[in-house]
Every structure is written in C-alpha cells, then in structure tokens.
C-alpha atoms as a PDB file:
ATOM      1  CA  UNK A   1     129.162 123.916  54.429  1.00  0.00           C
ATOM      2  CA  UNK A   2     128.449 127.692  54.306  1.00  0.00           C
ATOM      3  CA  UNK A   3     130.375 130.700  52.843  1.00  0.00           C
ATOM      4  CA  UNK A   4     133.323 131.894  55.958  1.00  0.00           C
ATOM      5  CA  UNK A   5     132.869 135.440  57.581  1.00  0.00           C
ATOM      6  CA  UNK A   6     135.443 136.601  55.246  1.00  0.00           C
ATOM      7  CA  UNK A   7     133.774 135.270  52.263  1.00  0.00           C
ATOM      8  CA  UNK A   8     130.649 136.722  52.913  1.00  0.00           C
ATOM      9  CA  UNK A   9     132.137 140.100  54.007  1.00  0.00           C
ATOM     10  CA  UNK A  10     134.229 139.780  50.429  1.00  0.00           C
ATOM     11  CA  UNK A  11     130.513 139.185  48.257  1.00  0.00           C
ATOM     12  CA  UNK A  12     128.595 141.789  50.035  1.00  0.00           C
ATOM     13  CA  UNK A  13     131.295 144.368  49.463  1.00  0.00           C
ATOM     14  CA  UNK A  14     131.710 143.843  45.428  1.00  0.00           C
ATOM     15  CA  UNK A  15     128.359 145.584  43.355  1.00  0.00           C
ATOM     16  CA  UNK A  16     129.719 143.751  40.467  1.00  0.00           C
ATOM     17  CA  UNK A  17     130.720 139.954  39.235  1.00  0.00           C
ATOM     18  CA  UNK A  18     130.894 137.326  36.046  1.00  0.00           C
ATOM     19  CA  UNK A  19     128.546 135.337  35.401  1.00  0.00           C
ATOM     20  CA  UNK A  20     129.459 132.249  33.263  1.00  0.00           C
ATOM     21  CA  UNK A  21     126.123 130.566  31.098  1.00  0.00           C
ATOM     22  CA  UNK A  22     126.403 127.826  28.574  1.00  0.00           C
ATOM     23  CA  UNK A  23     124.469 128.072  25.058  1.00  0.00           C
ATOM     24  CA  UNK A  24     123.063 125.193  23.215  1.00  0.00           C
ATOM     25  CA  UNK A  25     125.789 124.955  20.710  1.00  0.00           C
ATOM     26  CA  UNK A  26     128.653 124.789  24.336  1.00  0.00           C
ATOM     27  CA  UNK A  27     129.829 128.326  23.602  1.00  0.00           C
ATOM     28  CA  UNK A  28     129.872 130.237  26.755  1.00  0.00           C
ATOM     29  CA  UNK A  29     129.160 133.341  27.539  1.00  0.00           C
ATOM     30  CA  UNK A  30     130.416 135.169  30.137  1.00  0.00           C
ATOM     31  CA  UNK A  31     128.892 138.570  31.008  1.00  0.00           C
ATOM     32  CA  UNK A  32     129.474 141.301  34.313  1.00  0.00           C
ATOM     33  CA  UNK A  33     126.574 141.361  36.266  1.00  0.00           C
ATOM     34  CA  UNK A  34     125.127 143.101  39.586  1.00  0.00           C
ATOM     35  CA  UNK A  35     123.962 140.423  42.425  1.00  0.00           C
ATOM     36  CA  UNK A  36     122.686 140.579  45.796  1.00  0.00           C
ATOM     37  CA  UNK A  37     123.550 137.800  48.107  1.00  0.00           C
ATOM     38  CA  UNK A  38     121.319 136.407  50.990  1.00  0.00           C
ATOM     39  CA  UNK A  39     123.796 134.551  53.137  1.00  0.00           C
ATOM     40  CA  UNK A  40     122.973 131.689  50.812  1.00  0.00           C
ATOM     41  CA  UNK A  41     121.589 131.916  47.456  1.00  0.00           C
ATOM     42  CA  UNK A  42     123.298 134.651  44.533  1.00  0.00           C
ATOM     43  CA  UNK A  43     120.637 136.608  42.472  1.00  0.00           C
ATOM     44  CA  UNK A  44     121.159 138.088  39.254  1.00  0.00           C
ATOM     45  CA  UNK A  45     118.870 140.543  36.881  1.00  0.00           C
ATOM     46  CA  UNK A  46     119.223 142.841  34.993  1.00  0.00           C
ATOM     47  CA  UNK A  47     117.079 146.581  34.642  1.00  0.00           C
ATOM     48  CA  UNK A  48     116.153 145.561  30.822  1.00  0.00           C
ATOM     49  CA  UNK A  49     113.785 142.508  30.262  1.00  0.00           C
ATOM     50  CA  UNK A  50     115.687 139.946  32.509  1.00  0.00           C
ATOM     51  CA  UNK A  51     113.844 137.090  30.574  1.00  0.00           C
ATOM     52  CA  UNK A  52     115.025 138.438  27.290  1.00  0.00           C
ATOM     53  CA  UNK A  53     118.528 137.842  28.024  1.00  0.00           C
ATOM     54  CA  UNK A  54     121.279 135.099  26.868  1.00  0.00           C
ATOM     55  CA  UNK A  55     121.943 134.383  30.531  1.00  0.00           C
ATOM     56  CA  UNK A  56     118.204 133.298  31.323  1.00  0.00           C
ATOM     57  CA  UNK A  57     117.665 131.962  27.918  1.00  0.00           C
ATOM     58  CA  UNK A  58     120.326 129.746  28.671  1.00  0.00           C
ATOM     59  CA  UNK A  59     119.279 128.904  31.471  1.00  0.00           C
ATOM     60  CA  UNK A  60     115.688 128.003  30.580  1.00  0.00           C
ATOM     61  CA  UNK A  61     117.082 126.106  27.493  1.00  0.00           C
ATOM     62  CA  UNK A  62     117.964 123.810  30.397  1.00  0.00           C
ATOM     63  CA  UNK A  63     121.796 124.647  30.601  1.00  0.00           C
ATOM     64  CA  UNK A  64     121.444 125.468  35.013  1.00  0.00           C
ATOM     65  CA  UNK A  65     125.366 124.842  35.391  1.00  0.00           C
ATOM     66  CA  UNK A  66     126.753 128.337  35.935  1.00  0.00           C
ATOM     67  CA  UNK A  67     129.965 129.563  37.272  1.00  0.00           C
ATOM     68  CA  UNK A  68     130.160 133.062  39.221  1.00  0.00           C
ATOM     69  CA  UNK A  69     133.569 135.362  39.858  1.00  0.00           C
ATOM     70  CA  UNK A  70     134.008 138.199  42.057  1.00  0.00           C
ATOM     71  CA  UNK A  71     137.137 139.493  41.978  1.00  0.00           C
ATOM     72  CA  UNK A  72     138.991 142.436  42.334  1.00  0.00           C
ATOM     73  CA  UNK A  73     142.186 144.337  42.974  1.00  0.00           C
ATOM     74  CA  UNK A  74     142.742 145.521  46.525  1.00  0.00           C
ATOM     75  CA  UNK A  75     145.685 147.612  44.936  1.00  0.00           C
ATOM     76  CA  UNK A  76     147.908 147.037  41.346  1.00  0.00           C
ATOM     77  CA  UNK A  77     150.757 148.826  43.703  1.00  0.00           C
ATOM     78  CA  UNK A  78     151.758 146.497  45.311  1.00  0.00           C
ATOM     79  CA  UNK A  79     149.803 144.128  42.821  1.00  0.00           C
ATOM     80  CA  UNK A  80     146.846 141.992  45.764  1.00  0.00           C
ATOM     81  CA  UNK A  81     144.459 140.295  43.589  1.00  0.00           C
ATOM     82  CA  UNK A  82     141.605 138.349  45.319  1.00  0.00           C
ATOM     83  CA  UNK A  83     139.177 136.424  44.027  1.00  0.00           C
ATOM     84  CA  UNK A  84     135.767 134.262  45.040  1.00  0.00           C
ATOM     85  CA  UNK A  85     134.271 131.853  42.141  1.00  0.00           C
ATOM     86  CA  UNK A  86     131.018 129.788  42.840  1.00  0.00           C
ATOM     87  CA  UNK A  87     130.234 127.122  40.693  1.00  0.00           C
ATOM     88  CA  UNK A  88     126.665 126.254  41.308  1.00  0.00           C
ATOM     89  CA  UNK A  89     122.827 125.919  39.626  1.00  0.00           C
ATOM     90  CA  UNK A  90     120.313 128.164  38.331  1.00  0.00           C
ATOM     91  CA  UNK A  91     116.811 128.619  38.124  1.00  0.00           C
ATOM     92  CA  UNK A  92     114.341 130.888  37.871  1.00  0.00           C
ATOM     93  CA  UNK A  93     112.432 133.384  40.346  1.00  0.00           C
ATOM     94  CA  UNK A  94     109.895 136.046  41.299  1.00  0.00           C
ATOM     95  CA  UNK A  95     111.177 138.524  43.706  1.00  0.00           C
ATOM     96  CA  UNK A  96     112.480 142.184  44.643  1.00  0.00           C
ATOM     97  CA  UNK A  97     115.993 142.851  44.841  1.00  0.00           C
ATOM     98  CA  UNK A  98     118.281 145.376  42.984  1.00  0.00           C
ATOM     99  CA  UNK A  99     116.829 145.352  40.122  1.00  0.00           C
ATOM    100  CA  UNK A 100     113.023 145.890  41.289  1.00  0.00           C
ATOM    101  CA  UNK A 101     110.359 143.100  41.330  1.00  0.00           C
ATOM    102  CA  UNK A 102     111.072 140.781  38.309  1.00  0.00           C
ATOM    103  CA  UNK A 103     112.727 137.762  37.835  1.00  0.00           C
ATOM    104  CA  UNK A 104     115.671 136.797  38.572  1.00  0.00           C
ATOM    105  CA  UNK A 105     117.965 133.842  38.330  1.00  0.00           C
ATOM    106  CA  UNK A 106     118.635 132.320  41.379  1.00  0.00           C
ATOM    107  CA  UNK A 107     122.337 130.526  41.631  1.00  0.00           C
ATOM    108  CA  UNK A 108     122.228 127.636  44.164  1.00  0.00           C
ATOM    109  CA  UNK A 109     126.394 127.356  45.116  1.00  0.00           C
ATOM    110  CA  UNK A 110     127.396 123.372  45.071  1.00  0.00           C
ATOM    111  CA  UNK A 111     131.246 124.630  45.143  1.00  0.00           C
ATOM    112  CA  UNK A 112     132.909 127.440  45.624  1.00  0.00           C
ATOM    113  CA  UNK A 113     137.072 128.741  45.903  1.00  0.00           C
ATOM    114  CA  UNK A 114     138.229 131.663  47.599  1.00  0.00           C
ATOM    115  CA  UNK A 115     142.008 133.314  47.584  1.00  0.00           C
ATOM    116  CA  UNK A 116     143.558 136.395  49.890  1.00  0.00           C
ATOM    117  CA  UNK A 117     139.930 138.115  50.498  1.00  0.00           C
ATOM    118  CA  UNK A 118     142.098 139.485  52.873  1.00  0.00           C
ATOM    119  CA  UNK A 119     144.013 141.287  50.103  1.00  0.00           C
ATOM    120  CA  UNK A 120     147.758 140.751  50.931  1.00  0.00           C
ATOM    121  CA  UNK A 121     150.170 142.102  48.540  1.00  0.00           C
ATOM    122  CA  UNK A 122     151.135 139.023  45.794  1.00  0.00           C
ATOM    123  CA  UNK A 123     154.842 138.662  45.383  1.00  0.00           C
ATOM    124  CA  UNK A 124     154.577 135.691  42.892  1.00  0.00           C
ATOM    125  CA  UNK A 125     155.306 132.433  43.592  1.00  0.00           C
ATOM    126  CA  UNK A 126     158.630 132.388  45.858  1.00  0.00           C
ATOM    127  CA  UNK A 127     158.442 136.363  45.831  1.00  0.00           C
ATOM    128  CA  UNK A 128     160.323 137.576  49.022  1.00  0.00           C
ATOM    129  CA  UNK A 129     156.682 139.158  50.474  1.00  0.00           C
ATOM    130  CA  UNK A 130     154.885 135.508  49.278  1.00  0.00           C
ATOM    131  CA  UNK A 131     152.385 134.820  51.934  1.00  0.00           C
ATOM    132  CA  UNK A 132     150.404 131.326  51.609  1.00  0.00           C
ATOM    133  CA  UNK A 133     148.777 131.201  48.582  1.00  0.00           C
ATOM    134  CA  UNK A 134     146.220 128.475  49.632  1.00  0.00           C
ATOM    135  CA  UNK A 135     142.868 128.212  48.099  1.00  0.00           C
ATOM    136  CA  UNK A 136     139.975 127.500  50.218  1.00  0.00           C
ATOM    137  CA  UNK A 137     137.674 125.607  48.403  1.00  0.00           C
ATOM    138  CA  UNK A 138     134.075 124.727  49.758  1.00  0.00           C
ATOM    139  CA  UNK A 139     131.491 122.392  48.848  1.00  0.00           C
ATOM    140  CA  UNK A 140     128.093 123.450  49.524  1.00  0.00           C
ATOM    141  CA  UNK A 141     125.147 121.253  50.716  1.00  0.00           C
ATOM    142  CA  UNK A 142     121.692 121.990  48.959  1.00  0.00           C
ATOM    143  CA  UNK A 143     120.267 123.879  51.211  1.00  0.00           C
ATOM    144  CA  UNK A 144     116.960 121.925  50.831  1.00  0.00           C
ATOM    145  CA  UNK A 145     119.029 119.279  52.228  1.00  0.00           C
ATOM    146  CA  UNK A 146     119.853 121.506  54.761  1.00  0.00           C
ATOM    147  CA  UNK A 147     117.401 122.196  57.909  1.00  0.00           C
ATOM    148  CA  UNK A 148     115.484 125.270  57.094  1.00  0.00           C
ATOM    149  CA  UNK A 149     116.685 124.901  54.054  1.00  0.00           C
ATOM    150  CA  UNK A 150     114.215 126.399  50.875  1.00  0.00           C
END
C-alpha cells in the first residue's frame, strides 16, 4: 500500500514534523524536524553537521526503528486537530534536498495512521458536531519489494 491523495496532500503541506529515535540505553528522543517527502520515502537533515546529531547517531548505533508525526491544528476555534504518524526504518544517504547536498536519513514507512487530514472541527467523543473519528491505518510494502521499487 501507498500513502492516499489526502495523505500525501497533508505531508507535502506541513515544513515541520517529530521525529522519534531510540538511544542505546532505550531513552528516546524525540526532536522537530524539516522533511521532504518523495511520494515514498521521508528525508530528514538538518543545516548543522547532520552526522553529528543524536538522531543519526542513533541511528548508526543500529537503533533504524523510528516513528514520524505531522500534525497540526487546522483551527483551536473550533478545536480540528489532525494528525499523520509513520512508523518505519532508517538509514543513511547522500543526496540534495532541503538542507543542501549532505546526508540525510532516509525513513522507509512499514506503517503508518492518519486522522481528519481533512480538518473537521472535533466535538469530542459523542460531541453534537462528532463526525467519524476513524483512523486509517496503512501498512506499507518495502518498496524494494515493490516493482520499481529502490
């Protein structure tokens, strides 16, 4: 499976997200972070020394299990969260993107969740305005496995 229409719409409108990384002692560390998004792969740098930081050290240390949120608030008034989290693997890469040509890590999606990316206003559960409050919830095939895939 790939991300919907709306999903993708939703990533490529948000500059910024969370990134989730796991040290060796199983404290995470969560940290905002700029991305771009290709459709299928999430990249992440930074403009400092991208290999310098707890995300790729992490990473390298061989912790690749990440988790990624966008989210935002459509409005607080009426209150319309929305959200898109991509659990997934990292690894490391050599290209240009956002940050300039560095590296970057490279998040490989295996599932993700999405929730109102089309930013209805959230009464609470029962509220008198409640819409569905279904989750969609994806999982991803490698896209190695995939035709074309890289």
């Amino acid at each position: 499976m790939t991300f919907t229409d709306a999903e993708t719409t939703h990533l490529r409108s948000q500059p910024l997200g969370r990134l989730a990384t796991v040290s060796d002692d199983d404290q995470p560390d969560v940290v905002p972070v700029g991305f771009d998004f290709d459709g299928t792969y999430f990249y992440i740098s930074g403009y400092g020394d991208t290999l310098r930081t707890k995300r790729v050290r992490n990473v390298l240390a061989g912790h690749e299990k990440v988790a990624l949120v966008v989210d935002d608030l459509a409005s607080t008034d009426p209150w319309t969260p929305r959200f898109l989290r991509v659990y997934g693997t990292a690894d490391i890469v050599e290209r240009d993107g956002y940050a300039g040509r560095k590296a970057y890590l490279r998040i490989t999606p295996t599932v993700s969740w999405s929730w109102n990316l089309a930013g209805r206003p959230y009464a609470g559960e029962g509220g008198r305005d409640q819409f569905e409050t279904r989750v969609n919830r994806t999982v991803h095939e490698s896209p190695a496995a995939t035709p074309g895939g890289r």
